[in-house]
PDB file of N, CA and C in Angstrom:
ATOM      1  N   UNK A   1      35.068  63.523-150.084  1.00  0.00           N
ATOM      2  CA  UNK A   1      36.028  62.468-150.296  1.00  0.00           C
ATOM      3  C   UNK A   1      36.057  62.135-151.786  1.00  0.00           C
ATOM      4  N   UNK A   2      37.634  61.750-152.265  1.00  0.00           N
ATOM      5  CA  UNK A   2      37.597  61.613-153.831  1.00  0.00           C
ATOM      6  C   UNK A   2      37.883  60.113-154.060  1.00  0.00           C
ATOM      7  N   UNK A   3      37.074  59.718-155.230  1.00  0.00           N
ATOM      8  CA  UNK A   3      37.512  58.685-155.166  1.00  0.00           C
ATOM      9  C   UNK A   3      38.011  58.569-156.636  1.00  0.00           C
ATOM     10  N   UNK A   4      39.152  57.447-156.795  1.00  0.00           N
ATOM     11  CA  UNK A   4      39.722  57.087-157.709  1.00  0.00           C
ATOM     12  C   UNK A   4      39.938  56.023-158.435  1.00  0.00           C
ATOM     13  N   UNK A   5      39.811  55.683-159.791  1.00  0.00           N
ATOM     14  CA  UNK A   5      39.760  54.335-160.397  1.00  0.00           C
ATOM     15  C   UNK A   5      41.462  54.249-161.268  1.00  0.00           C
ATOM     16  N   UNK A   6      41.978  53.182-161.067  1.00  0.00           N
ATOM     17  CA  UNK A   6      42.873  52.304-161.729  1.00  0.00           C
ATOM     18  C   UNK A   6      43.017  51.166-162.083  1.00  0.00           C
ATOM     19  N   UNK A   7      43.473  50.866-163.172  1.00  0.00           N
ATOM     20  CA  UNK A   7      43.687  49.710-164.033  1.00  0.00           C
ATOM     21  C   UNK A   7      45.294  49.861-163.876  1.00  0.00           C
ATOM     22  N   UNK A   8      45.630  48.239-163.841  1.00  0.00           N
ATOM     23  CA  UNK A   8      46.684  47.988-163.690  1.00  0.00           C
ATOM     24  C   UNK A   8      47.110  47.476-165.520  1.00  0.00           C
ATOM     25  N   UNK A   9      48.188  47.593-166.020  1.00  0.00           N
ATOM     26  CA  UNK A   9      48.635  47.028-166.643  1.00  0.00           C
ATOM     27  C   UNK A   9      48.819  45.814-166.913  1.00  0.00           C
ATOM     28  N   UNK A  10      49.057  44.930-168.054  1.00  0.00           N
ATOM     29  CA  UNK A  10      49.265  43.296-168.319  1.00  0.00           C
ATOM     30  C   UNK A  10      50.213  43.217-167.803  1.00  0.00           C
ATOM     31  N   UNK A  11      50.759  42.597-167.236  1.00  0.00           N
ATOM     32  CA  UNK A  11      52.233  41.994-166.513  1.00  0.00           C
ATOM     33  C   UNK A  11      52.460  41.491-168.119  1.00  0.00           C
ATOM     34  N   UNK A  12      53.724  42.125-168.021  1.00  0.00           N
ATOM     35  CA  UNK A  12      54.994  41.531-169.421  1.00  0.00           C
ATOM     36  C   UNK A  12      55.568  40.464-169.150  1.00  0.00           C
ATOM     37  N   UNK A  13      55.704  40.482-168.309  1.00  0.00           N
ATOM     38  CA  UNK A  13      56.226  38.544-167.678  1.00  0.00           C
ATOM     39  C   UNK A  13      54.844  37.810-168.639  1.00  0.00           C
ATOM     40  N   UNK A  14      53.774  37.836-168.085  1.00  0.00           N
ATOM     41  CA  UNK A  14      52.453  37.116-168.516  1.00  0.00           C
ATOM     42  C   UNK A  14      52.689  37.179-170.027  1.00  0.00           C
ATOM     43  N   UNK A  15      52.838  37.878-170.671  1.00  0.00           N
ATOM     44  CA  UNK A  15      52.695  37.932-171.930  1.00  0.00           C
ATOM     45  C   UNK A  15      53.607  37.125-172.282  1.00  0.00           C
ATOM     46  N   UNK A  16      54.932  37.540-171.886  1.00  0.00           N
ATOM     47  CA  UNK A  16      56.284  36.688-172.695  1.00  0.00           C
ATOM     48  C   UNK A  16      56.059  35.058-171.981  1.00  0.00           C
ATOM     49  N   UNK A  17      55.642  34.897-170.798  1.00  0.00           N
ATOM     50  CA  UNK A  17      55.245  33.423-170.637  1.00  0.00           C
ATOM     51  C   UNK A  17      54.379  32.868-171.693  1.00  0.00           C
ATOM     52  N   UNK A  18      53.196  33.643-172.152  1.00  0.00           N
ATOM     53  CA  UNK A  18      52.154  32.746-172.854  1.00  0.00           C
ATOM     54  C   UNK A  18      52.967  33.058-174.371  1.00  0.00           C
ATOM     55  N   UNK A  19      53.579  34.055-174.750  1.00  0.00           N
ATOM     56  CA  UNK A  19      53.855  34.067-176.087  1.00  0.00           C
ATOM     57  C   UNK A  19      55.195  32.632-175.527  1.00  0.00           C
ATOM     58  N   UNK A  20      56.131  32.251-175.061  1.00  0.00           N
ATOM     59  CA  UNK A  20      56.811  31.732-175.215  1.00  0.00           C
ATOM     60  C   UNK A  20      55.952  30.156-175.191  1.00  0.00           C
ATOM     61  N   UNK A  21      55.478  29.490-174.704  1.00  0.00           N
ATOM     62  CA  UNK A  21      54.652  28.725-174.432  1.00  0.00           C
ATOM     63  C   UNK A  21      54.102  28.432-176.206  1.00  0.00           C
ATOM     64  N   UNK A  22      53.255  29.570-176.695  1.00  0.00           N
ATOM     65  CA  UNK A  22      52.798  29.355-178.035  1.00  0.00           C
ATOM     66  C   UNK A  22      54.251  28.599-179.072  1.00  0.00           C
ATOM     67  N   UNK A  23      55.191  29.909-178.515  1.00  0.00           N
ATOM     68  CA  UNK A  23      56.229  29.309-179.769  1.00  0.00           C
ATOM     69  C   UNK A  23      57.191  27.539-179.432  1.00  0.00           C
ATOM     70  N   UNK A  24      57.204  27.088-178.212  1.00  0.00           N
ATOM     71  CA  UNK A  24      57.357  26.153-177.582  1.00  0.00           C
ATOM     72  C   UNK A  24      56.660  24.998-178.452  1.00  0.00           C
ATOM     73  N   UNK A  25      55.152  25.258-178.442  1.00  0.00           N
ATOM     74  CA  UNK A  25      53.872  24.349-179.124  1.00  0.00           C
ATOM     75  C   UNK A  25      54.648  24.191-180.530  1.00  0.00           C
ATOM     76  N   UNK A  26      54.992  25.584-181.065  1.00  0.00           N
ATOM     77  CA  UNK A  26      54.479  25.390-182.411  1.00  0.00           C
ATOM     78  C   UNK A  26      56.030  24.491-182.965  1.00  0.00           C
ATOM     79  N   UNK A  27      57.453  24.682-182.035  1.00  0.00           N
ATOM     80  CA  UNK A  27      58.323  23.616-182.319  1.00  0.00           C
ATOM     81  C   UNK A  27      58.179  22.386-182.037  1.00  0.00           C
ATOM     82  N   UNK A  28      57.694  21.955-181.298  1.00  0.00           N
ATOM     83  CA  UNK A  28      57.346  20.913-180.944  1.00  0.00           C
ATOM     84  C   UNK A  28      56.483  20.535-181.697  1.00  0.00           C
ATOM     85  N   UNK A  29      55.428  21.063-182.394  1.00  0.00           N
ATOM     86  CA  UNK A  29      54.908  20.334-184.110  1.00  0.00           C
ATOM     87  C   UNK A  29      55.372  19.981-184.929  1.00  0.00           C
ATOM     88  N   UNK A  30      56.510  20.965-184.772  1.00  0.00           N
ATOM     89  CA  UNK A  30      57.364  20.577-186.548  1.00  0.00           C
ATOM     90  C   UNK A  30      57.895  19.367-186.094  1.00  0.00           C
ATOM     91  N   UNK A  31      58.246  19.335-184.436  1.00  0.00           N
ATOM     92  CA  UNK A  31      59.867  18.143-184.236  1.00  0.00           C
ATOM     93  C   UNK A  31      58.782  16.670-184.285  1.00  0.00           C
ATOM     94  N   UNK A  32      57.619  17.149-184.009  1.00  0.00           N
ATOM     95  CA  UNK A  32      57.037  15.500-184.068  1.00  0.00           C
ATOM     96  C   UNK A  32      56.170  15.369-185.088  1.00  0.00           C
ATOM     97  N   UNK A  33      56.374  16.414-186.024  1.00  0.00           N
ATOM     98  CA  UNK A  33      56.051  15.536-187.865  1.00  0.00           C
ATOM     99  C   UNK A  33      56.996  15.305-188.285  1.00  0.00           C
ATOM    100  N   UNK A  34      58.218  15.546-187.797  1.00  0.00           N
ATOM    101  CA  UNK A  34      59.622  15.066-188.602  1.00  0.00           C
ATOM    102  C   UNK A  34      59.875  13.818-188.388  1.00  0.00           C
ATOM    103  N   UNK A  35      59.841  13.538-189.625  1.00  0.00           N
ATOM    104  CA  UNK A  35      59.914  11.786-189.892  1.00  0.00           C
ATOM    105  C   UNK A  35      61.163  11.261-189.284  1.00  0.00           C
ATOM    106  N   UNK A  36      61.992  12.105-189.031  1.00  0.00           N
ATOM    107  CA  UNK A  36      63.394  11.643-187.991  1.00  0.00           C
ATOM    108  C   UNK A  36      62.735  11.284-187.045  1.00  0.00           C
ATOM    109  N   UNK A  37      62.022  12.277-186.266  1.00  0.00           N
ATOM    110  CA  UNK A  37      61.677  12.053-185.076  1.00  0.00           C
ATOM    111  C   UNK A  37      60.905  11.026-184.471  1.00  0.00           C
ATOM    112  N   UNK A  38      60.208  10.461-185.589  1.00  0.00           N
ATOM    113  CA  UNK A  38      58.840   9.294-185.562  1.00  0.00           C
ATOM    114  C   UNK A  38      60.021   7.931-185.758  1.00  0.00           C
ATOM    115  N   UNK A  39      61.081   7.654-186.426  1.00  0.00           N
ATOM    116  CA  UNK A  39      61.924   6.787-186.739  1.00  0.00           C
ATOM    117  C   UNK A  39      62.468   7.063-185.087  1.00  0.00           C
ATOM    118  N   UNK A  40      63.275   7.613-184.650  1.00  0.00           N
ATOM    119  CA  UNK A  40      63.642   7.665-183.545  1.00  0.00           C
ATOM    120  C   UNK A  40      62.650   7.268-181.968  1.00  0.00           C
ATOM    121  N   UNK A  41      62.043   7.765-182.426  1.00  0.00           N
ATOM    122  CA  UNK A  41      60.644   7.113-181.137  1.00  0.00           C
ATOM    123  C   UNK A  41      60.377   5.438-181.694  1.00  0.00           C
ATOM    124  N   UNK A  42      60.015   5.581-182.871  1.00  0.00           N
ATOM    125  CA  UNK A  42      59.990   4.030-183.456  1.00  0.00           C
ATOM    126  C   UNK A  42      61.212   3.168-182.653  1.00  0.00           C
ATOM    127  N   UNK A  43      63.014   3.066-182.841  1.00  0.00           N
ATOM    128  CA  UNK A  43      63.639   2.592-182.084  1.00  0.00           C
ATOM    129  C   UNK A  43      63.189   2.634-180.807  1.00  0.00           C
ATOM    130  N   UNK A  44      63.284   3.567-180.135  1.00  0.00           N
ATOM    131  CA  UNK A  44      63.044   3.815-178.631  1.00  0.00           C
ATOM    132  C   UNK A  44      62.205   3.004-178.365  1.00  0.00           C
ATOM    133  N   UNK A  45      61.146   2.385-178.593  1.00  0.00           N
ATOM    134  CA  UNK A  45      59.472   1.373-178.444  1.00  0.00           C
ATOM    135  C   UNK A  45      60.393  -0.445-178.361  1.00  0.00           C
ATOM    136  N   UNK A  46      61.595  -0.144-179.388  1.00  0.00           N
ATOM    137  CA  UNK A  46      61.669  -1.619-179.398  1.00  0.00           C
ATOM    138  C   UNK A  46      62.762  -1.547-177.830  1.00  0.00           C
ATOM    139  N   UNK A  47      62.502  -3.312-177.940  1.00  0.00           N
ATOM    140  CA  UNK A  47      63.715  -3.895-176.980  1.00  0.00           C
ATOM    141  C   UNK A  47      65.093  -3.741-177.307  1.00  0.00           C
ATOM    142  N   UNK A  48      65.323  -3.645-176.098  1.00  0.00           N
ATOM    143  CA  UNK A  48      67.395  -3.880-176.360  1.00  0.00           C
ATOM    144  C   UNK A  48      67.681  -5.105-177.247  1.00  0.00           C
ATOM    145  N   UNK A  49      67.289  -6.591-176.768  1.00  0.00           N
ATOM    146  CA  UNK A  49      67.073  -7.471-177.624  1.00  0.00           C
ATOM    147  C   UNK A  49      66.693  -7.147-179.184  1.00  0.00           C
ATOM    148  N   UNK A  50      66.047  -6.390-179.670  1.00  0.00           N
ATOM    149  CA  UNK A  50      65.434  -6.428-180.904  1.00  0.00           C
ATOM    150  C   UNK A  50      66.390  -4.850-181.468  1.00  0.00           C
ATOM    151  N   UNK A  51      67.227  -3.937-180.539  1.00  0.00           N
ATOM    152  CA  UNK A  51      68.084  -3.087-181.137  1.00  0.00           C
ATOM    153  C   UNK A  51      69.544  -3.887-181.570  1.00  0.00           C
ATOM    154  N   UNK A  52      69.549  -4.964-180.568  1.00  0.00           N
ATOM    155  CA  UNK A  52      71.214  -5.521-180.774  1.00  0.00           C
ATOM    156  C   UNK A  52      70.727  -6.130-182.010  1.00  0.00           C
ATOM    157  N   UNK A  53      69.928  -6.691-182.450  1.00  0.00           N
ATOM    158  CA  UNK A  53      69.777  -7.771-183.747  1.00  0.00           C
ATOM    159  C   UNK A  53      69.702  -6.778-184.767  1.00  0.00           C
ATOM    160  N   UNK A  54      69.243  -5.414-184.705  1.00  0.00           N
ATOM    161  CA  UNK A  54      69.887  -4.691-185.842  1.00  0.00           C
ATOM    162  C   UNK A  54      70.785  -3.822-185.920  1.00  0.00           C
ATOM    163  N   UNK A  55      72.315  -3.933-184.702  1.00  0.00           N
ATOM    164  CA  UNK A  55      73.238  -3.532-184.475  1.00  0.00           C
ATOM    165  C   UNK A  55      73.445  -2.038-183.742  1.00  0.00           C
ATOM    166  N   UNK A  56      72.311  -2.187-182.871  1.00  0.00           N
ATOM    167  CA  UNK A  56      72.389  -0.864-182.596  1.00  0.00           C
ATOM    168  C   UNK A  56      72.197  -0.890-180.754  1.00  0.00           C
ATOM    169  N   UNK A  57      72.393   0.355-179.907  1.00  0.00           N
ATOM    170  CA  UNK A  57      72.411   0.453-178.815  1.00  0.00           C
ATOM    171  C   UNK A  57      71.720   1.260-178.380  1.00  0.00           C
ATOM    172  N   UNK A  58      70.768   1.185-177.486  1.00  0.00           N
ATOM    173  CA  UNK A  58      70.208   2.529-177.022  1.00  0.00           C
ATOM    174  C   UNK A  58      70.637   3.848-177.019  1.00  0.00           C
ATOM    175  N   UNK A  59      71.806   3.614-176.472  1.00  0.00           N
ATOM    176  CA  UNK A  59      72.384   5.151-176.761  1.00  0.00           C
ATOM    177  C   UNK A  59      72.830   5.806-178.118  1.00  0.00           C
ATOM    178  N   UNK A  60      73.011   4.666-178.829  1.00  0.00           N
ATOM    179  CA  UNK A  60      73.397   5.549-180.307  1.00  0.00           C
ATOM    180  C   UNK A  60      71.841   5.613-181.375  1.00  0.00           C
ATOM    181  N   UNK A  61      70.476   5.893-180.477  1.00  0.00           N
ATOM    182  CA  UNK A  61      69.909   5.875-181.649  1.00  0.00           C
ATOM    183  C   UNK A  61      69.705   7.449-181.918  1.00  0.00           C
ATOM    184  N   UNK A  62      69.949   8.576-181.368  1.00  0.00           N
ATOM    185  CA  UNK A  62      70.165   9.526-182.059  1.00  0.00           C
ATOM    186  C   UNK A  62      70.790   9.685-182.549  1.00  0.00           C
ATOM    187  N   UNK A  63      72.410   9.177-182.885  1.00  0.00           N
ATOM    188  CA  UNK A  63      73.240   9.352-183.624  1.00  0.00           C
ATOM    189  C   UNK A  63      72.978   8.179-184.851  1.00  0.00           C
ATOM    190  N   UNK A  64      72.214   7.497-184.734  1.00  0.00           N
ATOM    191  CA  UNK A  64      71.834   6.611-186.053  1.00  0.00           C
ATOM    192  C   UNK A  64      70.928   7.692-186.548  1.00  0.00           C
ATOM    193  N   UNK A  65      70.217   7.705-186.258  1.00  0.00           N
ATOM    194  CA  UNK A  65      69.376   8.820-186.857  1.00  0.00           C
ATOM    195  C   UNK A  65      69.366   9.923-187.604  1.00  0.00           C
ATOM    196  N   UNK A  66      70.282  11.004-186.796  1.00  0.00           N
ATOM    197  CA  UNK A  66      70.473  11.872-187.587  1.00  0.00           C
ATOM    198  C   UNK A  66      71.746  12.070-188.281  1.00  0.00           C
ATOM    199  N   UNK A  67      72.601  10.395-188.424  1.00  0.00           N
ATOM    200  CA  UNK A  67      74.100  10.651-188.743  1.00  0.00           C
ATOM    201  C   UNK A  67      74.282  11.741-189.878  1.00  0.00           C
ATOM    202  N   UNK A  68      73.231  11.443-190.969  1.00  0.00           N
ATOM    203  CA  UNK A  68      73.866  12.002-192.318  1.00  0.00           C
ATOM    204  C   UNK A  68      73.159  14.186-192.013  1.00  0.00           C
ATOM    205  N   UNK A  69      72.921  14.312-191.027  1.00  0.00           N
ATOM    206  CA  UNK A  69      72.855  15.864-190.545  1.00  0.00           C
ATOM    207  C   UNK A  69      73.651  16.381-189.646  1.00  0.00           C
ATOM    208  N   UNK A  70      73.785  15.450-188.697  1.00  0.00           N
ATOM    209  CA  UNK A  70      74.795  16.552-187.792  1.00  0.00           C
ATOM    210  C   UNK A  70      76.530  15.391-187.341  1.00  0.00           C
ATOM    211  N   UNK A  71      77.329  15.954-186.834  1.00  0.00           N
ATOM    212  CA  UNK A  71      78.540  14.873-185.618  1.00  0.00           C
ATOM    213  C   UNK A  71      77.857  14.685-184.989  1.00  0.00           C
ATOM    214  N   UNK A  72      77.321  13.872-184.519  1.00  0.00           N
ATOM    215  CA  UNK A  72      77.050  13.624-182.871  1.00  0.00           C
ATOM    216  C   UNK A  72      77.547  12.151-182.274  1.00  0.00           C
TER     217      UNK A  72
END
């Protein structure tokens, strides 16, 4: 009787999951040292009360934010 050994290959799925995952991390560093992004979470923390007194609405604080970069 013969016997036989095999190794299976890395699943390429596995790989492109963990490589995508890495590159996921590493945007998500840049987006939360960007001082936009820390100003924008900053609004988000306050009250509606304390956005209307500096003219603003929940919904427009991304567009306060990044007015002078993008339309939005």
């Amino acid at each position: 009787m013969a016997h036989i050994t095999t190794t299976a290959p890395h699943s390429a799925a596995g790989f492109f999951h963990g490589l995508g995952n890495r590159i996921l991390s590493f945007l998500t560093a840049i987006a939360e040292s960007n001082s936009r992004m820390r100003e924008a979470e900053r609004l988000n923390a306050m009250s509606d009360a304390e956005l209307a007194r500096i003219g603003l609405k929940r919904e427009d604080i991304a567009r306060h934010v990044f007015r002078d970069m993008y339309y939005v």
